[in-house]
PDB file of N, CA and C in Angstrom:
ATOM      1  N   UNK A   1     -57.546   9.361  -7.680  1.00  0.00           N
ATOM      2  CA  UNK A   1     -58.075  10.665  -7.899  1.00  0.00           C
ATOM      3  C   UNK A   1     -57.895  11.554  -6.677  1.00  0.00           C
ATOM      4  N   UNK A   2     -58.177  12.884  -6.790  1.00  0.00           N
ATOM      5  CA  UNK A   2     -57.981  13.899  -5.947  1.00  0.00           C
ATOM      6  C   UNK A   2     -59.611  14.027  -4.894  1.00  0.00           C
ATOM      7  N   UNK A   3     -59.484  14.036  -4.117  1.00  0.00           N
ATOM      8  CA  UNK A   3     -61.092  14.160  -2.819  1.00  0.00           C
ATOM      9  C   UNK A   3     -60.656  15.573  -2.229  1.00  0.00           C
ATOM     10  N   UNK A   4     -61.894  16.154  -2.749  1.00  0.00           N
ATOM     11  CA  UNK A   4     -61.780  17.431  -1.217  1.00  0.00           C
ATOM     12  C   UNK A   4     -63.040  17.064  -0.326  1.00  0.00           C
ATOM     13  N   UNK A   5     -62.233  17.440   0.808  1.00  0.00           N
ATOM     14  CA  UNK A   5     -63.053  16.909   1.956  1.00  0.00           C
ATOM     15  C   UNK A   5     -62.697  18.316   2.955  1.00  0.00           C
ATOM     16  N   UNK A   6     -64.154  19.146   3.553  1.00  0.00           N
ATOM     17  CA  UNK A   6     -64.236  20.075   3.970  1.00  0.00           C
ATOM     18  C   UNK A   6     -63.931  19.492   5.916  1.00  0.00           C
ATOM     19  N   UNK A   7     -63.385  20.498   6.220  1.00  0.00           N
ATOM     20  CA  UNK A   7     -63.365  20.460   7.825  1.00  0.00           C
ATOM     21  C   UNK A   7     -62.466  21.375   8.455  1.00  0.00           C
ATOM     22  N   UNK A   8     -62.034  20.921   9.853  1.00  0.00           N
ATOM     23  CA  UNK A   8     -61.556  21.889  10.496  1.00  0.00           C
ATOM     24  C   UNK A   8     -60.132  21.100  11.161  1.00  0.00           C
ATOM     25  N   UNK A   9     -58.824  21.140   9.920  1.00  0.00           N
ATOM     26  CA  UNK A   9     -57.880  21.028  10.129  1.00  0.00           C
ATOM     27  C   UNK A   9     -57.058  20.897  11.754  1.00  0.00           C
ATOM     28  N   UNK A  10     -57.620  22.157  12.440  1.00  0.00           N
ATOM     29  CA  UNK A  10     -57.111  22.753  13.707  1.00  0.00           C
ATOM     30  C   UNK A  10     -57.527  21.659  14.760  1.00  0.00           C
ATOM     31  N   UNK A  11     -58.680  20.940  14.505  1.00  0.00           N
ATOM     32  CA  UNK A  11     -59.303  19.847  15.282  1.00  0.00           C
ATOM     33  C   UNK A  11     -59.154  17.989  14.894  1.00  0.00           C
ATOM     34  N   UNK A  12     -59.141  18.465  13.366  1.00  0.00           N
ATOM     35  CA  UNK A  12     -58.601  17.160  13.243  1.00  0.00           C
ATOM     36  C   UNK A  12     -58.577  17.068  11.947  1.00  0.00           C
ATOM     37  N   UNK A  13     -57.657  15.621  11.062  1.00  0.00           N
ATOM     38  CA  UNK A  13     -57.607  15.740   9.466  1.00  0.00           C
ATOM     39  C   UNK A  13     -57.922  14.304   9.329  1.00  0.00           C
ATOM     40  N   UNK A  14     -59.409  14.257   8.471  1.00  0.00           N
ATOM     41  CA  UNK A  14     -59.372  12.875   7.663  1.00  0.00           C
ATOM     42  C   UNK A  14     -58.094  12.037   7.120  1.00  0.00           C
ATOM     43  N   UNK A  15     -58.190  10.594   7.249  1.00  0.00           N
ATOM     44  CA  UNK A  15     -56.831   9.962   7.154  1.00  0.00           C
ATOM     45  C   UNK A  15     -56.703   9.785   5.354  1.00  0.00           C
ATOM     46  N   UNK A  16     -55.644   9.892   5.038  1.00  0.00           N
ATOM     47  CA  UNK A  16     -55.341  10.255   2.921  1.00  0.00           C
ATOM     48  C   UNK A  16     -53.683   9.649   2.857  1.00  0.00           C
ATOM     49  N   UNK A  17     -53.373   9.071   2.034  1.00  0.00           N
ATOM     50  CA  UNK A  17     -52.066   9.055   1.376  1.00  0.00           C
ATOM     51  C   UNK A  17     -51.257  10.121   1.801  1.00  0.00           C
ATOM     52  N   UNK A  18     -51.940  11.270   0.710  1.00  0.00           N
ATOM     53  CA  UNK A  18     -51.650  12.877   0.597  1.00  0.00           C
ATOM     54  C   UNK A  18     -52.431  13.625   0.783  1.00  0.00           C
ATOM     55  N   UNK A  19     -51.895  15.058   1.354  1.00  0.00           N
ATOM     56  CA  UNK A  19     -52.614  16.138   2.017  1.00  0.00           C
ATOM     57  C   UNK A  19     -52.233  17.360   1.232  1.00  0.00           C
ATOM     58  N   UNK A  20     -52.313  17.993   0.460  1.00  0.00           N
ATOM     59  CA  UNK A  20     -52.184  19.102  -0.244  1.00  0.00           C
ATOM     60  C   UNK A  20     -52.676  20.342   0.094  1.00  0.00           C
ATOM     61  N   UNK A  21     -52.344  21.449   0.999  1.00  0.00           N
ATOM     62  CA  UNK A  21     -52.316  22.679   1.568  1.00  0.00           C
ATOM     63  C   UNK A  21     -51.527  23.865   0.793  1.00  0.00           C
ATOM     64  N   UNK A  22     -52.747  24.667   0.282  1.00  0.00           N
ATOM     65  CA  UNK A  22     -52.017  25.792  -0.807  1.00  0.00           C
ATOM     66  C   UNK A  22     -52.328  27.208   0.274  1.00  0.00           C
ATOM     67  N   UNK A  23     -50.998  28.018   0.497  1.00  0.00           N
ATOM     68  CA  UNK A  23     -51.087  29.224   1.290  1.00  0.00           C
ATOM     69  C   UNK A  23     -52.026  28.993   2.637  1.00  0.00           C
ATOM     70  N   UNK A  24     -52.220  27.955   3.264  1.00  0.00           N
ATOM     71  CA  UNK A  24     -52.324  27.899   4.424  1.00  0.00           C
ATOM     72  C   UNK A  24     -51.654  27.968   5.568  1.00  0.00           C
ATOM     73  N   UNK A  25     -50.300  27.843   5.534  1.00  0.00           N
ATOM     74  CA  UNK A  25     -49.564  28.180   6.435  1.00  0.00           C
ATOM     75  C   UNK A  25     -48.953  29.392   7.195  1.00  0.00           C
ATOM     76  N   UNK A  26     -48.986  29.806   5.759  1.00  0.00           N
ATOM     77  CA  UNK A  26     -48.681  31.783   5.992  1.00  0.00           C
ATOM     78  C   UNK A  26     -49.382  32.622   6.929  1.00  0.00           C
ATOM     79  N   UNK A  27     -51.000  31.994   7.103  1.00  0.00           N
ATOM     80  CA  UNK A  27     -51.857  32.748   7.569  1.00  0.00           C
ATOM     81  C   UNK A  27     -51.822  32.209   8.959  1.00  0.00           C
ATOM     82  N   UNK A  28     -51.170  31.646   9.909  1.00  0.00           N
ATOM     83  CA  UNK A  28     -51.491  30.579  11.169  1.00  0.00           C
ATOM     84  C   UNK A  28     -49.933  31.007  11.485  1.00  0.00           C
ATOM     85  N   UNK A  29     -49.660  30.946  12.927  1.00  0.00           N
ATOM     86  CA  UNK A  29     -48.848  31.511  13.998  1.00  0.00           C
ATOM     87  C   UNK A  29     -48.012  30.074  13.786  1.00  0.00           C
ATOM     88  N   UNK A  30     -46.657  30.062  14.358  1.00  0.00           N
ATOM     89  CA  UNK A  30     -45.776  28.552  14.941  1.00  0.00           C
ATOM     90  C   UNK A  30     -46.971  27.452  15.363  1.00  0.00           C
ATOM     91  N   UNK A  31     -47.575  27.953  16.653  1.00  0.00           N
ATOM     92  CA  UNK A  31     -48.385  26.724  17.307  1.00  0.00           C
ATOM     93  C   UNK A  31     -49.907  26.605  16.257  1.00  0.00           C
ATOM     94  N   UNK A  32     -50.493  27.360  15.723  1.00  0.00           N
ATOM     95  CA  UNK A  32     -51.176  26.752  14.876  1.00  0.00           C
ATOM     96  C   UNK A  32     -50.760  26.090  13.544  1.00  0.00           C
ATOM     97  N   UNK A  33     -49.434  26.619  13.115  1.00  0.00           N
ATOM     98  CA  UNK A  33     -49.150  25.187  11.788  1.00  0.00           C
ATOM     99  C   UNK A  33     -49.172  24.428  12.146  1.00  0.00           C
ATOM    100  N   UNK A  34     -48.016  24.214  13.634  1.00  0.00           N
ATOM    101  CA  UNK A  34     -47.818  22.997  14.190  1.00  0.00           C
ATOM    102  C   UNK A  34     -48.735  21.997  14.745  1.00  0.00           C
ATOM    103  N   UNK A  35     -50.034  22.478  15.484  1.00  0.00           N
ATOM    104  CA  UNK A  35     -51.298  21.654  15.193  1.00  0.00           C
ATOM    105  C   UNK A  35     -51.589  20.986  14.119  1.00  0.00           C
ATOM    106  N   UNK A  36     -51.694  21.594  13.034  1.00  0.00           N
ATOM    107  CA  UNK A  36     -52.202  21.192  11.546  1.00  0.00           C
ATOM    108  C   UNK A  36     -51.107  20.202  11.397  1.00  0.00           C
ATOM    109  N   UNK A  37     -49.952  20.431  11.365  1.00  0.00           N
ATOM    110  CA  UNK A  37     -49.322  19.221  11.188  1.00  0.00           C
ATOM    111  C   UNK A  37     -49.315  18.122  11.772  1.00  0.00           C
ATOM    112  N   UNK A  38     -48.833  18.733  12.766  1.00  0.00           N
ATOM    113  CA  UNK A  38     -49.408  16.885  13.726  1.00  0.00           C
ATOM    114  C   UNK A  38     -50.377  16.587  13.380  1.00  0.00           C
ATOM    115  N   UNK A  39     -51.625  17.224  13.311  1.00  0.00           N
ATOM    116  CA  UNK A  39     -52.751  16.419  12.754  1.00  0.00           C
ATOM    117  C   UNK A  39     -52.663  15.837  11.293  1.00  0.00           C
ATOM    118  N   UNK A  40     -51.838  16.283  10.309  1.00  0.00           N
ATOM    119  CA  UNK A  40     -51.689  15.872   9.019  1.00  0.00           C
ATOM    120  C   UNK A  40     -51.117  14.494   9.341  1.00  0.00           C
ATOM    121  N   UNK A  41     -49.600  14.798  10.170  1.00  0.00           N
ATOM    122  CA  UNK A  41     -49.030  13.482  10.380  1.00  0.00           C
ATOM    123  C   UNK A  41     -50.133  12.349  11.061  1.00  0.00           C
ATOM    124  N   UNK A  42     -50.557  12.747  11.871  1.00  0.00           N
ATOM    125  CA  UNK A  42     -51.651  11.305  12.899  1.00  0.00           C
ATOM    126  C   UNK A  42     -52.458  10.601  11.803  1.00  0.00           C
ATOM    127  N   UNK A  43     -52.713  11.310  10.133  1.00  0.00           N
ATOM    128  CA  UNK A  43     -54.119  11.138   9.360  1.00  0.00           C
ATOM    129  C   UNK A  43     -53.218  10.080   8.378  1.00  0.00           C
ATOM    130  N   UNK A  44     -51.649  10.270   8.434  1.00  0.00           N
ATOM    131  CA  UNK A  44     -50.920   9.726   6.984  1.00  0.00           C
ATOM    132  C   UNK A  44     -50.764   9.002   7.241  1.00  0.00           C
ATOM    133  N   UNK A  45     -50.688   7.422   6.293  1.00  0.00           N
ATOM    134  CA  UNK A  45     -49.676   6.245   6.929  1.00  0.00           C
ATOM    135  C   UNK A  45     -48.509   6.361   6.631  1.00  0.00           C
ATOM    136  N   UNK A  46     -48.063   5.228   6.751  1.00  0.00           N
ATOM    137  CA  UNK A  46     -46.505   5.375   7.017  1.00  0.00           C
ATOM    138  C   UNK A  46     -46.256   5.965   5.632  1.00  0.00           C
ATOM    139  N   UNK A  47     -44.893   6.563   5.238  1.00  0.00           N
ATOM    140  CA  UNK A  47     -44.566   6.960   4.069  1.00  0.00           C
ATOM    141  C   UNK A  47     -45.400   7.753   3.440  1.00  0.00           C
ATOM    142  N   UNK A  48     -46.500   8.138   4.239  1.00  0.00           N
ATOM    143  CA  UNK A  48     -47.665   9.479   3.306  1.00  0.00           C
ATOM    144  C   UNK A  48     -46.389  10.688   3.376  1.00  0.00           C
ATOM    145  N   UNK A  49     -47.644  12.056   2.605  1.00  0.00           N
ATOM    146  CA  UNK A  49     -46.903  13.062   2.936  1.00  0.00           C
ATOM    147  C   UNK A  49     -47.940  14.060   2.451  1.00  0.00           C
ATOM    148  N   UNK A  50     -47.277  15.501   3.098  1.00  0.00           N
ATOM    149  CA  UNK A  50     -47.974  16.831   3.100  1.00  0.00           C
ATOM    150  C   UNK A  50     -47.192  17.455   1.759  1.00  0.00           C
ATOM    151  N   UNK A  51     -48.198  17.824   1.226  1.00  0.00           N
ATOM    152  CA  UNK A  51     -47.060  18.678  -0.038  1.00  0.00           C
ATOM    153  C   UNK A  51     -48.091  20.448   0.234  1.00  0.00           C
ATOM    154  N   UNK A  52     -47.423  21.509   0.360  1.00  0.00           N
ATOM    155  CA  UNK A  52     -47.381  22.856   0.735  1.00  0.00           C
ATOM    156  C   UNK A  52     -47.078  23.288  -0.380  1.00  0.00           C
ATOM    157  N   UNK A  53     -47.695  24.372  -0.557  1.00  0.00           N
ATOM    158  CA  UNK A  53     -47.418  25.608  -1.671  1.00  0.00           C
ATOM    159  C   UNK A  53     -47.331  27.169  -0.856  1.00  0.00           C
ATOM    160  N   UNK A  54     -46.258  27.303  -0.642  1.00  0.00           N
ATOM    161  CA  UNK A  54     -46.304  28.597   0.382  1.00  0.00           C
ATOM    162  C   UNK A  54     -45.212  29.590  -0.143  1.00  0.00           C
ATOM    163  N   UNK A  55     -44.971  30.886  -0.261  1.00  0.00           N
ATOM    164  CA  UNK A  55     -44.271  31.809  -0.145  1.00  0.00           C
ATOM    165  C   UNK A  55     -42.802  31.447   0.944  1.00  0.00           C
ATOM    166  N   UNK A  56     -41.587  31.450   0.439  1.00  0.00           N
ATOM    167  CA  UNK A  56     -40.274  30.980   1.532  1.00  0.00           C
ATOM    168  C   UNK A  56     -39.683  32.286   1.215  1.00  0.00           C
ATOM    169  N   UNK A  57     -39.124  33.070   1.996  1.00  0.00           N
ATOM    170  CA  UNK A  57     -38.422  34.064   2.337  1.00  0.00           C
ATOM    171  C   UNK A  57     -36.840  33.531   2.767  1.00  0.00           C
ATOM    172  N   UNK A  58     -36.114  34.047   2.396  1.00  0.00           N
ATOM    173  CA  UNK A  58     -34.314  33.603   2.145  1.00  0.00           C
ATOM    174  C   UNK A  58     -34.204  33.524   3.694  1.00  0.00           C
ATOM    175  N   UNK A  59     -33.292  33.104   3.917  1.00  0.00           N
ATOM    176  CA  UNK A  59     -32.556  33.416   5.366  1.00  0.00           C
ATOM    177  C   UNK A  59     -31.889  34.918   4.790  1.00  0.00           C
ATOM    178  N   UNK A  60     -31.346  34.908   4.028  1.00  0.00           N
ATOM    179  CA  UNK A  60     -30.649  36.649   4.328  1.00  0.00           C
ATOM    180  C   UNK A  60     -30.619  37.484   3.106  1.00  0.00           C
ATOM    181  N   UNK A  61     -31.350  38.298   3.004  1.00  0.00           N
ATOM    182  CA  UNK A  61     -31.513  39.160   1.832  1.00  0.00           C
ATOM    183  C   UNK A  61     -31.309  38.797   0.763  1.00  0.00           C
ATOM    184  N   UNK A  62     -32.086  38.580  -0.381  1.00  0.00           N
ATOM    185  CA  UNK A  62     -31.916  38.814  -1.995  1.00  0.00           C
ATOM    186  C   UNK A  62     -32.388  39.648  -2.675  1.00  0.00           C
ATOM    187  N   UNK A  63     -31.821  40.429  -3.805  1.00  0.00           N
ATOM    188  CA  UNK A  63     -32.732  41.172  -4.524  1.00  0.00           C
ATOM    189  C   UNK A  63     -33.466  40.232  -5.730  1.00  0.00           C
ATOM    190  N   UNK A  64     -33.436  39.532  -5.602  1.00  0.00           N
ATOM    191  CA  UNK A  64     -33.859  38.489  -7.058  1.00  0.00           C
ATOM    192  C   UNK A  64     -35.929  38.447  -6.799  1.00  0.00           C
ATOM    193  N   UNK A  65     -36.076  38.338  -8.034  1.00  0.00           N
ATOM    194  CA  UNK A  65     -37.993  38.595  -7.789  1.00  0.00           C
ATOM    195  C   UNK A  65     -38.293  37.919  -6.735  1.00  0.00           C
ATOM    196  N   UNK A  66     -38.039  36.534  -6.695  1.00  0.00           N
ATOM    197  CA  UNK A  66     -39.086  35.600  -5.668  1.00  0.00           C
ATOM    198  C   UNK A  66     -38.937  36.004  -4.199  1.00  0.00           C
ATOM    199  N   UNK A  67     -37.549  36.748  -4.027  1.00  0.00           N
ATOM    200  CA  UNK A  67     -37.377  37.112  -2.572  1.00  0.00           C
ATOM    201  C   UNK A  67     -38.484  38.198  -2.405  1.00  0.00           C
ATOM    202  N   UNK A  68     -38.137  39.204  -3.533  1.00  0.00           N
ATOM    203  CA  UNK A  68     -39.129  40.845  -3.559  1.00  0.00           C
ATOM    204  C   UNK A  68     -40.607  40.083  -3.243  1.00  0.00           C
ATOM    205  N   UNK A  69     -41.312  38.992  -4.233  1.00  0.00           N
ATOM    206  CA  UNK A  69     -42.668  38.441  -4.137  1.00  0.00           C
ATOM    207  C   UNK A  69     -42.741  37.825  -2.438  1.00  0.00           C
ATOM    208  N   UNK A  70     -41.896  37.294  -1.742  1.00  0.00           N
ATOM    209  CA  UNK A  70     -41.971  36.824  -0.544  1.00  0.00           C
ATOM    210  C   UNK A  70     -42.416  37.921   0.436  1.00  0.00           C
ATOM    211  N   UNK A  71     -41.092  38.924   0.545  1.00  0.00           N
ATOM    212  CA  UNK A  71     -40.967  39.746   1.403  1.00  0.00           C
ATOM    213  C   UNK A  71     -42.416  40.405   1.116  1.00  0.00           C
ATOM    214  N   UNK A  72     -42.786  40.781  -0.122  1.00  0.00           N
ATOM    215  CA  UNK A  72     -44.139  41.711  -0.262  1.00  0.00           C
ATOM    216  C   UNK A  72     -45.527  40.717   0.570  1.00  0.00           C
ATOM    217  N   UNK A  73     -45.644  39.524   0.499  1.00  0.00           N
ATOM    218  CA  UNK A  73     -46.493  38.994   0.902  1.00  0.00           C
ATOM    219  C   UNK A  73     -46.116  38.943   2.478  1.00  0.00           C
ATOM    220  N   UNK A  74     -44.941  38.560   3.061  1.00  0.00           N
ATOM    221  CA  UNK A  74     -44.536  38.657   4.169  1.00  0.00           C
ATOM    222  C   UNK A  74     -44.797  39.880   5.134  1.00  0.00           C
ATOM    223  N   UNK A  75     -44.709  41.759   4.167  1.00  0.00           N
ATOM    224  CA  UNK A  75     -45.593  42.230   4.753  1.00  0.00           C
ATOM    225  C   UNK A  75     -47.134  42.731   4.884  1.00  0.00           C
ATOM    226  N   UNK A  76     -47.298  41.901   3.486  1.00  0.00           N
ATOM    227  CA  UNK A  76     -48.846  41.573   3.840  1.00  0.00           C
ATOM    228  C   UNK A  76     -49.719  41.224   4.860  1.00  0.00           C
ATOM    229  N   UNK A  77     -49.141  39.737   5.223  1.00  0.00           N
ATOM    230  CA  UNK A  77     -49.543  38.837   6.104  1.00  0.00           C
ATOM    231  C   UNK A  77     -49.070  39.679   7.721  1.00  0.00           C
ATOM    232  N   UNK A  78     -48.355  40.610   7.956  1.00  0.00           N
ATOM    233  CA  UNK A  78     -48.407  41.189   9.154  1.00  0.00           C
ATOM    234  C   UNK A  78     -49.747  41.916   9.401  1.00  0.00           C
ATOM    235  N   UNK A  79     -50.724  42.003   8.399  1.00  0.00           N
ATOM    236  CA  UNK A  79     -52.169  42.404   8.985  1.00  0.00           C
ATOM    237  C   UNK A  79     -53.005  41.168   9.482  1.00  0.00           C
ATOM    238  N   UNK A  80     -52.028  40.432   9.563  1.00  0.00           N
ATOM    239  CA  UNK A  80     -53.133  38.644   9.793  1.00  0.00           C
ATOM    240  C   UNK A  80     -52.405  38.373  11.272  1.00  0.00           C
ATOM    241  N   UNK A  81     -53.157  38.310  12.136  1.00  0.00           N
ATOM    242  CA  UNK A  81     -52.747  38.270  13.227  1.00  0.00           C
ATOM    243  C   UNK A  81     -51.778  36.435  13.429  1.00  0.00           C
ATOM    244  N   UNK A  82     -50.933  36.613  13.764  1.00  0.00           N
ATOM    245  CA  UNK A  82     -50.026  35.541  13.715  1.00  0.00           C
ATOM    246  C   UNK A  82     -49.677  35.137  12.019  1.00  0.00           C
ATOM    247  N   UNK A  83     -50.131  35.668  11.154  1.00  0.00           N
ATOM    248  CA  UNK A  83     -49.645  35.540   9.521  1.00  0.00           C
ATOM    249  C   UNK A  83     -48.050  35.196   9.502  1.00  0.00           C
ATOM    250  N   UNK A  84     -47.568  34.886   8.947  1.00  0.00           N
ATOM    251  CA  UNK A  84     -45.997  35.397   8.109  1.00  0.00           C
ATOM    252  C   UNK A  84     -45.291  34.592   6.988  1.00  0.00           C
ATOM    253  N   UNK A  85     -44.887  35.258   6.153  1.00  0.00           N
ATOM    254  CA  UNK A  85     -44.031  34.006   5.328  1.00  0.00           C
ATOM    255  C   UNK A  85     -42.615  33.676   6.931  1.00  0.00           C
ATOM    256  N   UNK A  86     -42.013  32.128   6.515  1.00  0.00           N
ATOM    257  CA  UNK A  86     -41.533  31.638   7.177  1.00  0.00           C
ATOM    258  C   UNK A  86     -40.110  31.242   5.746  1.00  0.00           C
ATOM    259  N   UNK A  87     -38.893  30.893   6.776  1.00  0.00           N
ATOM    260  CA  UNK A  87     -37.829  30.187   5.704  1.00  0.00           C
ATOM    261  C   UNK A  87     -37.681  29.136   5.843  1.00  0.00           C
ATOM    262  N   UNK A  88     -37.103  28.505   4.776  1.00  0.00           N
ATOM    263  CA  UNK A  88     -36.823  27.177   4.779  1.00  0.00           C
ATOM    264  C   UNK A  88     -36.702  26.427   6.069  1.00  0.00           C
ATOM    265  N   UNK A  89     -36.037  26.975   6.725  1.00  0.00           N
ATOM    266  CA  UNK A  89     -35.237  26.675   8.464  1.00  0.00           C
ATOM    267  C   UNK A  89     -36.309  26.541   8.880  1.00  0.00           C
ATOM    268  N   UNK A  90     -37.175  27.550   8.939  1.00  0.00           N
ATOM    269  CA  UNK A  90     -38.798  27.140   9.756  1.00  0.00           C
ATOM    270  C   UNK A  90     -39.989  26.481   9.530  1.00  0.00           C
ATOM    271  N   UNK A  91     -39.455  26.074   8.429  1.00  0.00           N
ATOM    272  CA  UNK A  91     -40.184  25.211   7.844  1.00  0.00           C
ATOM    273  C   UNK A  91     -39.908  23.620   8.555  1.00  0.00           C
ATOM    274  N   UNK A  92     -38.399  23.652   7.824  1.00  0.00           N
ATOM    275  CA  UNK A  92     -37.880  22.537   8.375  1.00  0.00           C
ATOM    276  C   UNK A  92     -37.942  22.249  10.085  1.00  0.00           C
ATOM    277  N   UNK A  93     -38.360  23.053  10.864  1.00  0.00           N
ATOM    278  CA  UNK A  93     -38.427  22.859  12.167  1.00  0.00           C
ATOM    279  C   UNK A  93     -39.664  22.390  12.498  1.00  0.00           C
ATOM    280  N   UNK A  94     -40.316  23.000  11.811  1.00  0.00           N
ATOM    281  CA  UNK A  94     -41.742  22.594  12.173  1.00  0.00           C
ATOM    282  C   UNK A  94     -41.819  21.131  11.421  1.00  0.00           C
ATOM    283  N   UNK A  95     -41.190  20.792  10.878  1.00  0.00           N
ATOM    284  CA  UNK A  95     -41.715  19.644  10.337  1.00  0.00           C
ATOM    285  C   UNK A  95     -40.850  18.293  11.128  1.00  0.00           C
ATOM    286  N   UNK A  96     -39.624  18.735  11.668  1.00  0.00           N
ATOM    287  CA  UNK A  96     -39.671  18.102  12.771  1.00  0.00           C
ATOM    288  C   UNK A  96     -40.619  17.716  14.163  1.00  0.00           C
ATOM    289  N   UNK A  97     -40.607  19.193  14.394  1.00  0.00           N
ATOM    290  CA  UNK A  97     -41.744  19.098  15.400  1.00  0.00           C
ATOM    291  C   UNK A  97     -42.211  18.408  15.382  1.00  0.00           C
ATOM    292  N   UNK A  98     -43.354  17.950  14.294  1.00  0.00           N
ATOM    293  CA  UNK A  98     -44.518  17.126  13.987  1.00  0.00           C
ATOM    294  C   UNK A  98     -44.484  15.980  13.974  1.00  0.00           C
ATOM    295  N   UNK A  99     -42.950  15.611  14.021  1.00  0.00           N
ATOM    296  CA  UNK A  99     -42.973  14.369  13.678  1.00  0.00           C
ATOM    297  C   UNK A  99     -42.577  13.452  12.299  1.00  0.00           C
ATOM    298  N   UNK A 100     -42.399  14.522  11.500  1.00  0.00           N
ATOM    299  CA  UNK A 100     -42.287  14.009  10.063  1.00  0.00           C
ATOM    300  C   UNK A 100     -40.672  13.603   9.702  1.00  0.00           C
ATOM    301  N   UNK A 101     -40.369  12.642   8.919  1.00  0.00           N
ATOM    302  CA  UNK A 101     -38.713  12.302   8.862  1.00  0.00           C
ATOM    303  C   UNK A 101     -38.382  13.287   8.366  1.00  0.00           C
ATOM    304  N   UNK A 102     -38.987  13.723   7.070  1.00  0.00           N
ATOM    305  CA  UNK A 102     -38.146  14.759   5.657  1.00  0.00           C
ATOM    306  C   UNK A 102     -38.982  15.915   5.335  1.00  0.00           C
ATOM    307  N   UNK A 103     -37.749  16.665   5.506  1.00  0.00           N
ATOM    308  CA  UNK A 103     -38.599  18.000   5.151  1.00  0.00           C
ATOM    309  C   UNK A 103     -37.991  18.413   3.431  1.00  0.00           C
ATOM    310  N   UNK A 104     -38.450  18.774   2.461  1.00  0.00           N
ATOM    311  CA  UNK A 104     -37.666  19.147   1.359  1.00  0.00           C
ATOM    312  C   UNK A 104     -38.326  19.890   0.244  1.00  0.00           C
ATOM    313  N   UNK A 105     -37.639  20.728  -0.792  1.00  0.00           N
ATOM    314  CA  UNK A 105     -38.390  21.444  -1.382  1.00  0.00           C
ATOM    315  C   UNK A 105     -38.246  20.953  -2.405  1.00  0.00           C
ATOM    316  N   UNK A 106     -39.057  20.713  -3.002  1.00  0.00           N
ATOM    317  CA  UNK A 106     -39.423  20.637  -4.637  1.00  0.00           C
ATOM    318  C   UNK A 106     -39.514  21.271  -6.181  1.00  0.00           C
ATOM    319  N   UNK A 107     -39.494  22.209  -5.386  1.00  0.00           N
ATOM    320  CA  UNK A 107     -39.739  23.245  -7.233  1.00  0.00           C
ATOM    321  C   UNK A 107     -40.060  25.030  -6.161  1.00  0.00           C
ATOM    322  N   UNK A 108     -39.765  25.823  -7.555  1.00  0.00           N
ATOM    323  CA  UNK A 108     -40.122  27.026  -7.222  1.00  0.00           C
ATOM    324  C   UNK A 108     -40.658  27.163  -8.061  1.00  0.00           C
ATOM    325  N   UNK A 109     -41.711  28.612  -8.225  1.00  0.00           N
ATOM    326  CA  UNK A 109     -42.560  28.517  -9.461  1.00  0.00           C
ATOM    327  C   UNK A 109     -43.601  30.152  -9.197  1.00  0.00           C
ATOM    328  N   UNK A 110     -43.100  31.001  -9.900  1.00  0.00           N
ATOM    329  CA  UNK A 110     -43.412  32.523  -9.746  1.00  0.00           C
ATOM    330  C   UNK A 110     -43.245  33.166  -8.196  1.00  0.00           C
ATOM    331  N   UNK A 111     -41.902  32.731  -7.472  1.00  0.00           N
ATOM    332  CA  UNK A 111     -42.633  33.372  -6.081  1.00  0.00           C
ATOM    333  C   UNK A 111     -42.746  32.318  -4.983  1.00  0.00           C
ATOM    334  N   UNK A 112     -43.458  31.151  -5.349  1.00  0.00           N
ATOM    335  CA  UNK A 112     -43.783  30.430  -4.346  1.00  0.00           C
ATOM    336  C   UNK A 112     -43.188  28.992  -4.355  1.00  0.00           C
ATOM    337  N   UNK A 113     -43.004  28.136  -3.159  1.00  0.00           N
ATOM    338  CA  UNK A 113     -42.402  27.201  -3.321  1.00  0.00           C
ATOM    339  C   UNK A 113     -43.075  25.634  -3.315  1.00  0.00           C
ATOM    340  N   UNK A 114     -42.873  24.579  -3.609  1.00  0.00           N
ATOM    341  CA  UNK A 114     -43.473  23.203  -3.420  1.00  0.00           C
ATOM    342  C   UNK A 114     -42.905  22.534  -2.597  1.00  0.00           C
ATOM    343  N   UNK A 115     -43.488  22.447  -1.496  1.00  0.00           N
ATOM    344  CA  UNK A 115     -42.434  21.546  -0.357  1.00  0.00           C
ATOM    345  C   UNK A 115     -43.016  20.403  -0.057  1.00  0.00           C
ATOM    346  N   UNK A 116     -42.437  19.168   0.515  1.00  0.00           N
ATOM    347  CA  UNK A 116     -42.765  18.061   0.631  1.00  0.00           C
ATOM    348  C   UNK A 116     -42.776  17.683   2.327  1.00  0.00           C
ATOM    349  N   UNK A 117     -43.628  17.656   3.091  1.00  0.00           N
ATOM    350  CA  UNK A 117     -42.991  17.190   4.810  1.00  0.00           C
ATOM    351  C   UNK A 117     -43.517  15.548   4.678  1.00  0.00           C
ATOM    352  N   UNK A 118     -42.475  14.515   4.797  1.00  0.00           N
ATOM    353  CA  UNK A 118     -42.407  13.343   3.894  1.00  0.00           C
ATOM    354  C   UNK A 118     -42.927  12.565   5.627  1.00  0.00           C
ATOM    355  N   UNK A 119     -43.672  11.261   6.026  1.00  0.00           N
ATOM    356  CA  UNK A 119     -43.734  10.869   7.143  1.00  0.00           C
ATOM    357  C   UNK A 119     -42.876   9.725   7.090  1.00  0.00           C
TER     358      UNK A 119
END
């Protein structure tokens, strides 16, 4: 079954299989995802993983909806101090960072994407 368990990510993450984070990333700067992750990674065992639901913005212009839905939230999130949608690429970096083997996406779905950072 699914557990929510309340706390403060930034300090530390109860240890789980899986970690499921919807639009949390958007709102947190490079060095604060990257906290959260490492802390996701330190909580998973081997072969756990983070699955993300976040807004991905192209590397280089599209007119197609999900880019228009990105970019619009992308300048949303410039009123959030360190906010932003991020691309695939930065995604995938950060999930190096952290430590994680695989970074990969899963599905798209109105706009937003399902990504997997695999340990």
């Amino acid at each position: 079954g699914v557990e929510h368990i309340g706390g403060d990510m930034y300090a530390s993450v109860p240890p789980a299989d899986a970690i499921f984070m919807k639009f949390t990333m958007h709102t947190a700067s490079d060095e604060d995802c990257l906290r959260v992750l490492k802390n996701c990674h330190a909580a998973l065992p081997d072969n756990g993983k983070v699955v993300g639901c976040e807004y991905l913005v192209p590397h280089e212009p599209e007119p197609n909806l999900s880019a228009k839905i990105a970019y619009t939230f992308d300048n949303i999130m410039m009123a959030v101090p360190g906010g932003r949608e991020r691309t695939k690429r930065e995604y995938a970096s950060l999930a190096t960072q952290a430590g994680f083997q695989t970074f990969q996406l899963v599905c798209f779905v109105c706009g937003s994407c399902i990504m997997e950072f695999l340990k």
